[in-house]
Protein backbone atom coordinates (compact mmCIF):
# COMPACT_ATOMS: atom_id res chain seq x y z
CA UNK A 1 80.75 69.86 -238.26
CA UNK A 2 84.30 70.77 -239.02
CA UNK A 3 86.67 70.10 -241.44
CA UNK A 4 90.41 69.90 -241.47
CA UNK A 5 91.09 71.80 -244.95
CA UNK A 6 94.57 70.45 -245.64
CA UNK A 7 95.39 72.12 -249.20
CA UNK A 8 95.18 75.34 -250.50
CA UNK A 9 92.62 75.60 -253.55
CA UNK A 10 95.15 77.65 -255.66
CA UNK A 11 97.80 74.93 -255.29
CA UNK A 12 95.07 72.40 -256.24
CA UNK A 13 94.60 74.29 -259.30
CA UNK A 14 98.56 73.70 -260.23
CA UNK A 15 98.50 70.18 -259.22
CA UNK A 16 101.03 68.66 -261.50
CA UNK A 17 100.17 65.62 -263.70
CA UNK A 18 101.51 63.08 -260.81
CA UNK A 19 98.54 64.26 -259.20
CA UNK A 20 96.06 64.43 -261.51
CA UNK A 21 96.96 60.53 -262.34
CA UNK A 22 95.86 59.67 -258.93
CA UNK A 23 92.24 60.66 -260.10
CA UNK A 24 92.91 59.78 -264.13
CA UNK A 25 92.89 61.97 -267.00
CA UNK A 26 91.15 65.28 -266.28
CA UNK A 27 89.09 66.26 -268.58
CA UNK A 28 85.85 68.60 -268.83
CA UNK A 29 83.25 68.15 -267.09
CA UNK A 30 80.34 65.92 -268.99
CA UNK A 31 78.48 65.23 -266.35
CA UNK A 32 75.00 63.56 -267.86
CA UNK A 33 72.19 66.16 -268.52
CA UNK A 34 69.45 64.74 -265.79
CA UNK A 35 72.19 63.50 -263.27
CA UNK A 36 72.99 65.93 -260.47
CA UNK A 37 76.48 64.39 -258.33
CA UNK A 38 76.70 65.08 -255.11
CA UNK A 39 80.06 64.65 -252.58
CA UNK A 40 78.45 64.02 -249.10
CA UNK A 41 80.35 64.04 -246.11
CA UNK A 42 79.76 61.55 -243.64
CA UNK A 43 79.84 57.98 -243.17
CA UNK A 44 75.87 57.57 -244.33
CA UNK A 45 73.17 59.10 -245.95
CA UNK A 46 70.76 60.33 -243.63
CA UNK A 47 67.22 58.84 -243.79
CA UNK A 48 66.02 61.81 -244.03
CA UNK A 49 67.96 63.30 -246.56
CA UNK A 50 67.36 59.96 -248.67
CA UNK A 51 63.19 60.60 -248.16
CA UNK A 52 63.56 64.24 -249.66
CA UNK A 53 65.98 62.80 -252.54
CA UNK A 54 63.17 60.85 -253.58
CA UNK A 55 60.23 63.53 -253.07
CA UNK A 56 62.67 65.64 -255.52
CA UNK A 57 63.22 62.92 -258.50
CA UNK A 58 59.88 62.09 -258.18
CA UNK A 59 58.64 65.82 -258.74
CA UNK A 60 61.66 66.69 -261.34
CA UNK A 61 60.84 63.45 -263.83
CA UNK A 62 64.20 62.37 -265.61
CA UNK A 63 66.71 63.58 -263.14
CA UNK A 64 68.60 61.74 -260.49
CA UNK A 65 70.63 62.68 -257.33
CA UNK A 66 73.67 60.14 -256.82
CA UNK A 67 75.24 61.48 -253.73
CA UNK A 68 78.64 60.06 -253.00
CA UNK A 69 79.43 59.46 -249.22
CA UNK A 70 83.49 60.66 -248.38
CA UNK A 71 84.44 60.66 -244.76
CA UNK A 72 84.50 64.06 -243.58
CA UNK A 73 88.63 64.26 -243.58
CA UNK A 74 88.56 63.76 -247.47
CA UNK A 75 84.97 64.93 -248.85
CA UNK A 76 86.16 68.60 -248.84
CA UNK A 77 89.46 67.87 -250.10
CA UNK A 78 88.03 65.65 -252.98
CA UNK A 79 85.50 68.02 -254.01
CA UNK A 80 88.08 70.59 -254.45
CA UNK A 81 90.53 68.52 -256.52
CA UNK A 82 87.90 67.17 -258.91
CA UNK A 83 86.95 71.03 -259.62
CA UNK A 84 90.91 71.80 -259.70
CA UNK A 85 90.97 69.29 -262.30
CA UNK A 86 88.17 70.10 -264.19
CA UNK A 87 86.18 67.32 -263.69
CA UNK A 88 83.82 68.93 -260.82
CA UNK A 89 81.02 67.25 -259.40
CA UNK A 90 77.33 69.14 -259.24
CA UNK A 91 77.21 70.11 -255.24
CA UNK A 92 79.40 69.16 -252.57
CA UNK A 93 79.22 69.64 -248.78
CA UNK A 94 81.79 72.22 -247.68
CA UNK A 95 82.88 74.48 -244.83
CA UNK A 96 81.31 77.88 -245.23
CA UNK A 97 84.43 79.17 -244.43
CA UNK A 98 85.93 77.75 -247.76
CA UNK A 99 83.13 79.89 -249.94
CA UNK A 100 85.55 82.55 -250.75
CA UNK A 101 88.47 80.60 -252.27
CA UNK A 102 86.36 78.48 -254.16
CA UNK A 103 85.12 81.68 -255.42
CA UNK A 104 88.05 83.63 -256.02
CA UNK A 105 89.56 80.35 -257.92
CA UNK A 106 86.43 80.37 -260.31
CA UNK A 107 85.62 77.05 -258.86
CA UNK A 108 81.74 77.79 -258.02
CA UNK A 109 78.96 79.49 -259.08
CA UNK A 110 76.94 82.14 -257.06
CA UNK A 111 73.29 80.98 -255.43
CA UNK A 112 71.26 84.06 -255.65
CA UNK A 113 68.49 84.14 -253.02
CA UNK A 114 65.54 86.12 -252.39
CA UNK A 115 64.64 88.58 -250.02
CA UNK A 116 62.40 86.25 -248.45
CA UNK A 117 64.74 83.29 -248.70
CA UNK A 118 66.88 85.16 -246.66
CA UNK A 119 64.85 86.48 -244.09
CA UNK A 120 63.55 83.12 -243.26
CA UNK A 121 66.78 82.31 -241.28
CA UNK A 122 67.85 83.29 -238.37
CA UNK A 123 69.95 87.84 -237.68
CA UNK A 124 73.53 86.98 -239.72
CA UNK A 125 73.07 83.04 -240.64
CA UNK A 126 73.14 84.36 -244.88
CA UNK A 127 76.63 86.36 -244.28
CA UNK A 128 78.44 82.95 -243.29
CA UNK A 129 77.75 82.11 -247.35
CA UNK A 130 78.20 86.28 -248.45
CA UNK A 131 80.53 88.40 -249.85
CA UNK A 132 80.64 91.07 -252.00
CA UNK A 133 76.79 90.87 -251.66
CA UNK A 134 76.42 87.83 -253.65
CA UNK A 135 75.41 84.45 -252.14
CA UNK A 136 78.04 81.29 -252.76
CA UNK A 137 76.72 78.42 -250.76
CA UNK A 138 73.23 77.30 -249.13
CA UNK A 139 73.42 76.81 -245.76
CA UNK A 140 72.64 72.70 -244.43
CA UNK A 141 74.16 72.55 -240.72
CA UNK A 142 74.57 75.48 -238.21
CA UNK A 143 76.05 74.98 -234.51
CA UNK A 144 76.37 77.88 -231.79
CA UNK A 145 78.25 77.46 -228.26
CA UNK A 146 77.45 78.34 -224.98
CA UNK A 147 78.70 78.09 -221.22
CA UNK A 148 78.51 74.78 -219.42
CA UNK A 149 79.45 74.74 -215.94
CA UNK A 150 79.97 71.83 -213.27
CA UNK A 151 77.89 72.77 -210.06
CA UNK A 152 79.42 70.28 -208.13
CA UNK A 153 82.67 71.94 -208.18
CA UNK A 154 81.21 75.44 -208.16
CA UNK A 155 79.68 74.27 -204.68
CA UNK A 156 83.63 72.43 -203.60
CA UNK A 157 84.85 76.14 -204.07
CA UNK A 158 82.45 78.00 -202.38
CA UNK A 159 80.44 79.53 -205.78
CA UNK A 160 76.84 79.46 -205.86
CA UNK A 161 76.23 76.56 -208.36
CA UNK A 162 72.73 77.99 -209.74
CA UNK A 163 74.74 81.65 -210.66
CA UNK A 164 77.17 81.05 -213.45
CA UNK A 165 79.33 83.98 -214.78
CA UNK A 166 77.39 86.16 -217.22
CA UNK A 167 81.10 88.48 -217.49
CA UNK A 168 84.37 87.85 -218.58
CA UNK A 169 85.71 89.16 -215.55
CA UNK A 170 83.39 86.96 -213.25
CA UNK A 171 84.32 83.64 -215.66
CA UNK A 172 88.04 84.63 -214.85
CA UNK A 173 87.09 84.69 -211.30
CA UNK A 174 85.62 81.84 -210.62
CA UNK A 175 87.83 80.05 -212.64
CA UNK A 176 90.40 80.99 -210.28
CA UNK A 177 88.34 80.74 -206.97
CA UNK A 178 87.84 76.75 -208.63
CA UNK A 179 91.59 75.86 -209.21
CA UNK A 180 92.50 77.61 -206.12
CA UNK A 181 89.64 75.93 -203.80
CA UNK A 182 89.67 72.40 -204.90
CA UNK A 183 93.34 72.04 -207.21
CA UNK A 184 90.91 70.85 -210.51
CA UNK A 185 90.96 73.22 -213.14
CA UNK A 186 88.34 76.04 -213.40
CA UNK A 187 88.41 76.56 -217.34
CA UNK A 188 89.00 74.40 -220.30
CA UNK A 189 90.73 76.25 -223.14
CA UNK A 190 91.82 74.72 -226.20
CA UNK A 191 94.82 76.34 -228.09
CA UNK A 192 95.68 72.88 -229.77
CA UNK A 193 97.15 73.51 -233.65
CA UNK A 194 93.36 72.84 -234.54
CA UNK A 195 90.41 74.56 -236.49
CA UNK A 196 88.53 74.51 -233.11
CA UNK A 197 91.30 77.19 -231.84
CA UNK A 198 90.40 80.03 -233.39
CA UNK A 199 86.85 79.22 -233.70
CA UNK A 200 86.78 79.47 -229.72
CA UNK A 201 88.62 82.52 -230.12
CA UNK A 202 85.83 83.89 -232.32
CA UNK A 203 83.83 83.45 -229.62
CA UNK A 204 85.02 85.80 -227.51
CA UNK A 205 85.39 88.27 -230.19
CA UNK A 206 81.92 88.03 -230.85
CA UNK A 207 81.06 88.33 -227.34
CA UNK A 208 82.74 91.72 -227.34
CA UNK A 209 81.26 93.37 -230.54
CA UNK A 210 84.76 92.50 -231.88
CA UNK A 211 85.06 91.89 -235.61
CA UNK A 212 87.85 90.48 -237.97
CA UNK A 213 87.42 92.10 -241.06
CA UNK A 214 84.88 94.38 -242.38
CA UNK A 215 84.38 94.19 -245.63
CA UNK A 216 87.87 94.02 -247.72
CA UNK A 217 89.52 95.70 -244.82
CA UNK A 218 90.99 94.18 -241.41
CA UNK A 219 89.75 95.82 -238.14
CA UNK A 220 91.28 92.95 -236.05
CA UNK A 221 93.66 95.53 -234.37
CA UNK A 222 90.82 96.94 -232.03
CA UNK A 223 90.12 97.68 -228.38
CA UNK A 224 87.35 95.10 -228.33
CA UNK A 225 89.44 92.25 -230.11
CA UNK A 226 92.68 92.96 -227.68
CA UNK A 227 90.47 92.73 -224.61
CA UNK A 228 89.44 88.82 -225.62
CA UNK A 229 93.07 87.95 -226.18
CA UNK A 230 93.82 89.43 -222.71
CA UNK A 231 90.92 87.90 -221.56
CA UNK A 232 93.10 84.46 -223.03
CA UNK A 233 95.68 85.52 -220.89
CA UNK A 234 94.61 86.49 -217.76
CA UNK A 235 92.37 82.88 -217.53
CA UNK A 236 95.26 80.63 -218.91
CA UNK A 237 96.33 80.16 -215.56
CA UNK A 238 93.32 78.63 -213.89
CA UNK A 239 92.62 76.73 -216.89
CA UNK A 240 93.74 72.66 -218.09
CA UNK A 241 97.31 72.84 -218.34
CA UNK A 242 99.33 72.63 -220.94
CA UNK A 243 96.19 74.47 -223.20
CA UNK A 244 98.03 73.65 -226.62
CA UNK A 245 97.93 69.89 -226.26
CA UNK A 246 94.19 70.31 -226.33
CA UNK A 247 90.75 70.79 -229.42
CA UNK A 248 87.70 70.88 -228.23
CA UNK A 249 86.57 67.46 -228.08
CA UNK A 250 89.66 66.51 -226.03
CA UNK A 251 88.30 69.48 -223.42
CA UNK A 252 85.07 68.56 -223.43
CA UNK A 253 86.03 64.98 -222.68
CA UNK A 254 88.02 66.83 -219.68
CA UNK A 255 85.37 68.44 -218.59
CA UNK A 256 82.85 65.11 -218.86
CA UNK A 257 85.32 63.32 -216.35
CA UNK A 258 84.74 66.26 -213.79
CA UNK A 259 88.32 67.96 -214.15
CA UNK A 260 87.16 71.18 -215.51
CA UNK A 261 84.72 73.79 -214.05
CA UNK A 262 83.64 75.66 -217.05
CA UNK A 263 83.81 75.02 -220.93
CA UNK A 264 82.43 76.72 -224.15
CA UNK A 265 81.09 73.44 -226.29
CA UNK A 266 77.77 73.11 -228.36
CA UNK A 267 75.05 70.75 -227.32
CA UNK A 268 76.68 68.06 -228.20
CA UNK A 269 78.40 67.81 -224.61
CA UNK A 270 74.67 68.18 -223.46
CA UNK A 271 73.50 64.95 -225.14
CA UNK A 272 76.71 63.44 -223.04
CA UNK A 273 75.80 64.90 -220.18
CA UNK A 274 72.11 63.87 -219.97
CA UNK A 275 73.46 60.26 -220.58
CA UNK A 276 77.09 60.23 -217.77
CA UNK A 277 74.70 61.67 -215.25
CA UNK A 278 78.18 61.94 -213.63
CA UNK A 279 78.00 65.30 -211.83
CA UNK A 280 74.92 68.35 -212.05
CA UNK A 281 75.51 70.59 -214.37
CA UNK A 282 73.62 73.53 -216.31
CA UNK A 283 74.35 75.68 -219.20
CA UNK A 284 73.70 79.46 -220.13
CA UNK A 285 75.58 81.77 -222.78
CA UNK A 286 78.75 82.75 -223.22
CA UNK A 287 80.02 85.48 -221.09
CA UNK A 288 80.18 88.73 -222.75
CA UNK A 289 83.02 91.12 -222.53
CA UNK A 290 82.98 94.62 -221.31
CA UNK A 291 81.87 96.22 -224.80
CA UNK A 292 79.20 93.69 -225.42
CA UNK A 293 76.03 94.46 -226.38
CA UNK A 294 73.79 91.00 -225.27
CA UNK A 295 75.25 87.46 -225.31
CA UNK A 296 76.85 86.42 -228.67
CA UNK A 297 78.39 83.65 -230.88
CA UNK A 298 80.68 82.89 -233.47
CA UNK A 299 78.00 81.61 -236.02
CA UNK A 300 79.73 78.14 -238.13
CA UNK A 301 77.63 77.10 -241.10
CA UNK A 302 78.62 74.20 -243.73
CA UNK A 303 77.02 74.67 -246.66
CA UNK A 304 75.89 72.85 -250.29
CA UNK A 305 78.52 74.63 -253.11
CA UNK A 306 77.43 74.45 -256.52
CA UNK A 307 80.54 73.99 -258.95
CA UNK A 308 81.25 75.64 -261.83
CA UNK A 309 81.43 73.32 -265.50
CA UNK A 310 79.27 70.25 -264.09
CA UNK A 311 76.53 71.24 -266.88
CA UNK A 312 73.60 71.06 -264.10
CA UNK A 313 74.33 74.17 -262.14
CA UNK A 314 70.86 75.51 -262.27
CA UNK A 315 69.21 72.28 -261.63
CA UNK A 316 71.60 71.57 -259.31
CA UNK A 317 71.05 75.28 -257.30
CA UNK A 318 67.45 74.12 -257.20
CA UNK A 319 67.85 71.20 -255.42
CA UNK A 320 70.09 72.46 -252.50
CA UNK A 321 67.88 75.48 -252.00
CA UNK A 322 64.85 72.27 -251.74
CA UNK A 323 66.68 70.20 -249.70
CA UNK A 324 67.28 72.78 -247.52
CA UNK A 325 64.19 74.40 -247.52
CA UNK A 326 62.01 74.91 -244.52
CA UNK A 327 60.53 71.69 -244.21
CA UNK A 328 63.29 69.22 -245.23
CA UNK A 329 65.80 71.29 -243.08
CA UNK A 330 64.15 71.33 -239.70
CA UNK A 331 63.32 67.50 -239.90
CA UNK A 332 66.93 66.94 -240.73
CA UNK A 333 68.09 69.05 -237.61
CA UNK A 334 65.36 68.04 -234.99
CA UNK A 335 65.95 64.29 -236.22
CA UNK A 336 69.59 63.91 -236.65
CA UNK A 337 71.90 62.97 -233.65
CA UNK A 338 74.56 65.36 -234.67
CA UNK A 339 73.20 68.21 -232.18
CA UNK A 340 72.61 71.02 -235.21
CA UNK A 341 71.28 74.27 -234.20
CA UNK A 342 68.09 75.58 -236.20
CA UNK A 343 69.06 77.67 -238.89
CA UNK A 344 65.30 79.53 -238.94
CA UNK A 345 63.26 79.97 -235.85
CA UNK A 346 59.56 78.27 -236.40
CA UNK A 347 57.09 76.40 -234.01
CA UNK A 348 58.38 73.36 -233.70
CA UNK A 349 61.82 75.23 -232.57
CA UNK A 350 60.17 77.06 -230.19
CA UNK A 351 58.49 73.36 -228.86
CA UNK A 352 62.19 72.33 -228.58
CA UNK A 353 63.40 75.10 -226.42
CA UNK A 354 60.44 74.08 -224.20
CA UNK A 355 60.81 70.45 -224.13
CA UNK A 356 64.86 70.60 -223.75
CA UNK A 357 65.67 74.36 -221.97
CA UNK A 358 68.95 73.08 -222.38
CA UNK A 359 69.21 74.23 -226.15
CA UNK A 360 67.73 78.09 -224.91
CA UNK A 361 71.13 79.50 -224.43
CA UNK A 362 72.38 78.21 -228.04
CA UNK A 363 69.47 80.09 -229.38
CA UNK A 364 69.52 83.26 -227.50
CA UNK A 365 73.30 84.15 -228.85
CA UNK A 366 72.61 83.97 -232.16
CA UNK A 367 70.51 87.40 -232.83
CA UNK A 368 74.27 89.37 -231.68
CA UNK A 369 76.89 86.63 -233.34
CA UNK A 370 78.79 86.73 -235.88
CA UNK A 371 80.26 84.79 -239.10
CA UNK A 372 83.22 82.84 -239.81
CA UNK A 373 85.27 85.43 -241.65
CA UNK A 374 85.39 84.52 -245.31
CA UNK A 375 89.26 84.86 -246.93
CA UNK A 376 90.26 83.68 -250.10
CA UNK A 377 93.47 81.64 -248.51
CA UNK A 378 90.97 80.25 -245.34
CA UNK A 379 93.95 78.17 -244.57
CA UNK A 380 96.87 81.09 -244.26
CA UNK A 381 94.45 82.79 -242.27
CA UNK A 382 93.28 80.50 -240.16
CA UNK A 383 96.96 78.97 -238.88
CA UNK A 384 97.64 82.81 -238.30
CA UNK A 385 94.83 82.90 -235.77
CA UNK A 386 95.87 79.70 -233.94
CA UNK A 387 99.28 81.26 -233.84
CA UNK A 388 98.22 84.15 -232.34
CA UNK A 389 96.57 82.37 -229.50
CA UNK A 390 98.91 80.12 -228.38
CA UNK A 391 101.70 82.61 -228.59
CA UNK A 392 99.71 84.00 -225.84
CA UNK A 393 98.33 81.26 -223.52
CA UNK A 394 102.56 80.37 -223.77
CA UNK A 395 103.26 83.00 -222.09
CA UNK A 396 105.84 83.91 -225.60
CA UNK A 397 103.92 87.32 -226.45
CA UNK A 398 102.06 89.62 -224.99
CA UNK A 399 98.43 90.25 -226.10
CA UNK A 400 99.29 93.88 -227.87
CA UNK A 401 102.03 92.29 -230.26
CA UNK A 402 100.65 89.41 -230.67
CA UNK A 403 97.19 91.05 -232.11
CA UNK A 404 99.31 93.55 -234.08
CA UNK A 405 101.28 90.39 -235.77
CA UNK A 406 98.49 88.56 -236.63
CA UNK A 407 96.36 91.45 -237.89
CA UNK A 408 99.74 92.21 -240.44
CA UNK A 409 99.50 88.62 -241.57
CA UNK A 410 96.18 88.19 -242.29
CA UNK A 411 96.40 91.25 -244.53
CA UNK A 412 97.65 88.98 -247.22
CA UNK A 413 94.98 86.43 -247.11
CA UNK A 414 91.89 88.32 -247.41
């Protein structure tokens, strides 16, 4: 899942009184003692979230969970201008990526976790909700990407359609052996003024042992993170045209009609796949870059927030870390049609590699990927990213300047 985060928390926290009408007279939080409020995204409940809802009250006597379903454009955005307000609710759903500001605006409490809570999941899943060493979010959905590749038009342009690229300079390649063999596009790259931009981008970062910040300091200005924007570059021209007029779901649906050789997209385009049964196709992970170490991923987590002032945070911390323990968590993931990754490895996992090899590849990256940086302004940093990017695939700056830019920029966001 994504969101769109649209406004900045620290300009939430100024709203003026016009806005604050629109939600009534703030006031602090009472929320009732045995009542724990929770904004959930979506257009449902899921069943099985409802079932473990349930198994909770009935094991916690007195206290309630009243989730409130917001479509995923507003849940976020609601969430964070109740707790602007001071009227927060319990636990929301949020971006991971959003853990910081909420944070650094005093807006949520921390959710310590054990040693063996956190070894449970899988390498690097726990930094996507860590900073300064402290926990601020329990992970509840995970996704990964990987390479999917049309063998029909590998075999148009001459390619062996069982051997997909496992390089960066092989996916450039064939990309360009595609476009030039049969006029259809060999790569689909996104660069639209979308989240989905730079998380692509991250991919190939993280496919080159490239990192964004390390710590409190920025190390985007690196060898490893200039050779995936040249790697931008030098495919741009065998890719969709006109990259910036495209997100990810637009590409995929590209690629779905058969005008697109290659894609990175999570098994979600599988599930469309196995139903268009349009063209053959496989899948396999990302290609790494010349400083990689094995195949990698940018890892994107959404996570349960606990806010700050709802009166419940401790009762409230103990219901996200059971909702999304072990056994409520892998039911919800194996069940639910939104194609989630596994965010701990387990038996029945390992039964789902073997039933549907199709998932392998999202699995395989994640040992070697890496997390959605966390910055206090998510937003500031984020459109400097994008910028970045399409700056390049335009043609309007080269790779070096751009990275140096960007890297400047995001200085003032961390």
């Amino acid at each position: 899942m994504t969101f769109h985060f649209k406004t900045g928390l620290l300009a939430l926290s100024l709203l003026g009184s016009t806005a604050l009408g629109m939600l009534g007279t703030a006031v602090p939080a009472q929320a009732a003692d045995q009542e724990i409020s929770w904004i959930y995204c979506g257009d449902k409940i899921d069943p099985i979230h409802e079932k473990y809802i349930k198994e909770w009250e009935g094991k916690n006597a007195g206290w309630t969970v009243k989730p409130e379903v917001v479509g995923w454009e507003q849940c976020q955005d609601k969430a964070t201008t109740l707790a602007a307000a001071g009227n927060p609710v319990a636990m929301a759903y949020v971006g991971s990526r959003t853990l910081k500001e909420f944070a650094e605006n005093d807006l949520i409490v921390p959710v310590p976790m054990t040693d063996e809570e956190k070894k449970s999941y899988y390498p690097n899943i726990v930094d996507t909700v860590t900073f300064d060493d402290t926990q601020w979010g329990v992970p509840v959905a995970f996704s990964t990407k990987a390479l999917f590749w049309n063998k029909d038009l590998f075999k148009q342009a001459g390619l062996d359609p069982e051997t997909p690229p496992k390089t960066w300079a092989e996916e450039v390649a064939f990309a360009k052996q595609i476009k030039e063999k049969t006029g259809i596009a060999g790569y689909g790259l996104p660069a639209k003024t979308f989240d989905n931009t730079m998380h692509q981008f991250l991919h190939w970062v993280y496919t080159n042992n490239g990192k964004i910040i390390d710590g409190d300091k920025i190390v985007m200005d690196s060898p490893d993170v200039l050779a995936a924007l040249q790697a931008y570059k030098d495919i741009t021209p065998y890719s969709v045209e006109g990259a910036t007029a495209y997100e990810q779901n637009e590409i995929r649906a590209v690629f779905l009609d058969g005008k697109a050789g290659m894609i990175q997209n999570s098994t979600g385009a599988a599930y469309r796949l196995l139903e268009s049964k349009k063209f053959e196709w496989g899948v396999t992970t990302i290609p790494v870059g010349p400083s990689a170490k094995g195949p990698g991923t940018l890892l994107i987590t959404d996570s349960l927030a606990i806010f700050k002032g709802s009166g419940v945070e401790e009762k409230a911390i103990e219901f996200a870390k059971f909702i999304t323990s072990p056994g409520p968590q892998e039911e919800y993931e194996l069940t639910t049609d939104a194609g989630l990754a596994p965010l701990r490895p387990s038996p029945r996992v390992d039964q789902l590699v073997k039933d549907k090899p199709y998932w392998k590849p999202f699995i395989d990256s994640i040992p070697l990927g890496g997390p959605e940086p966390l910055f206090k302004d998510y937003k500031g940093f984020q459109n400097a990213m994008i910028e970045m990017v399409q700056s390049v695939v335009t043609g309007k700056a080269e790779p070096a300047d751009a990275l140096k830019k960007a890297s400047a920029a995001i200085e003032e966001y961390k």
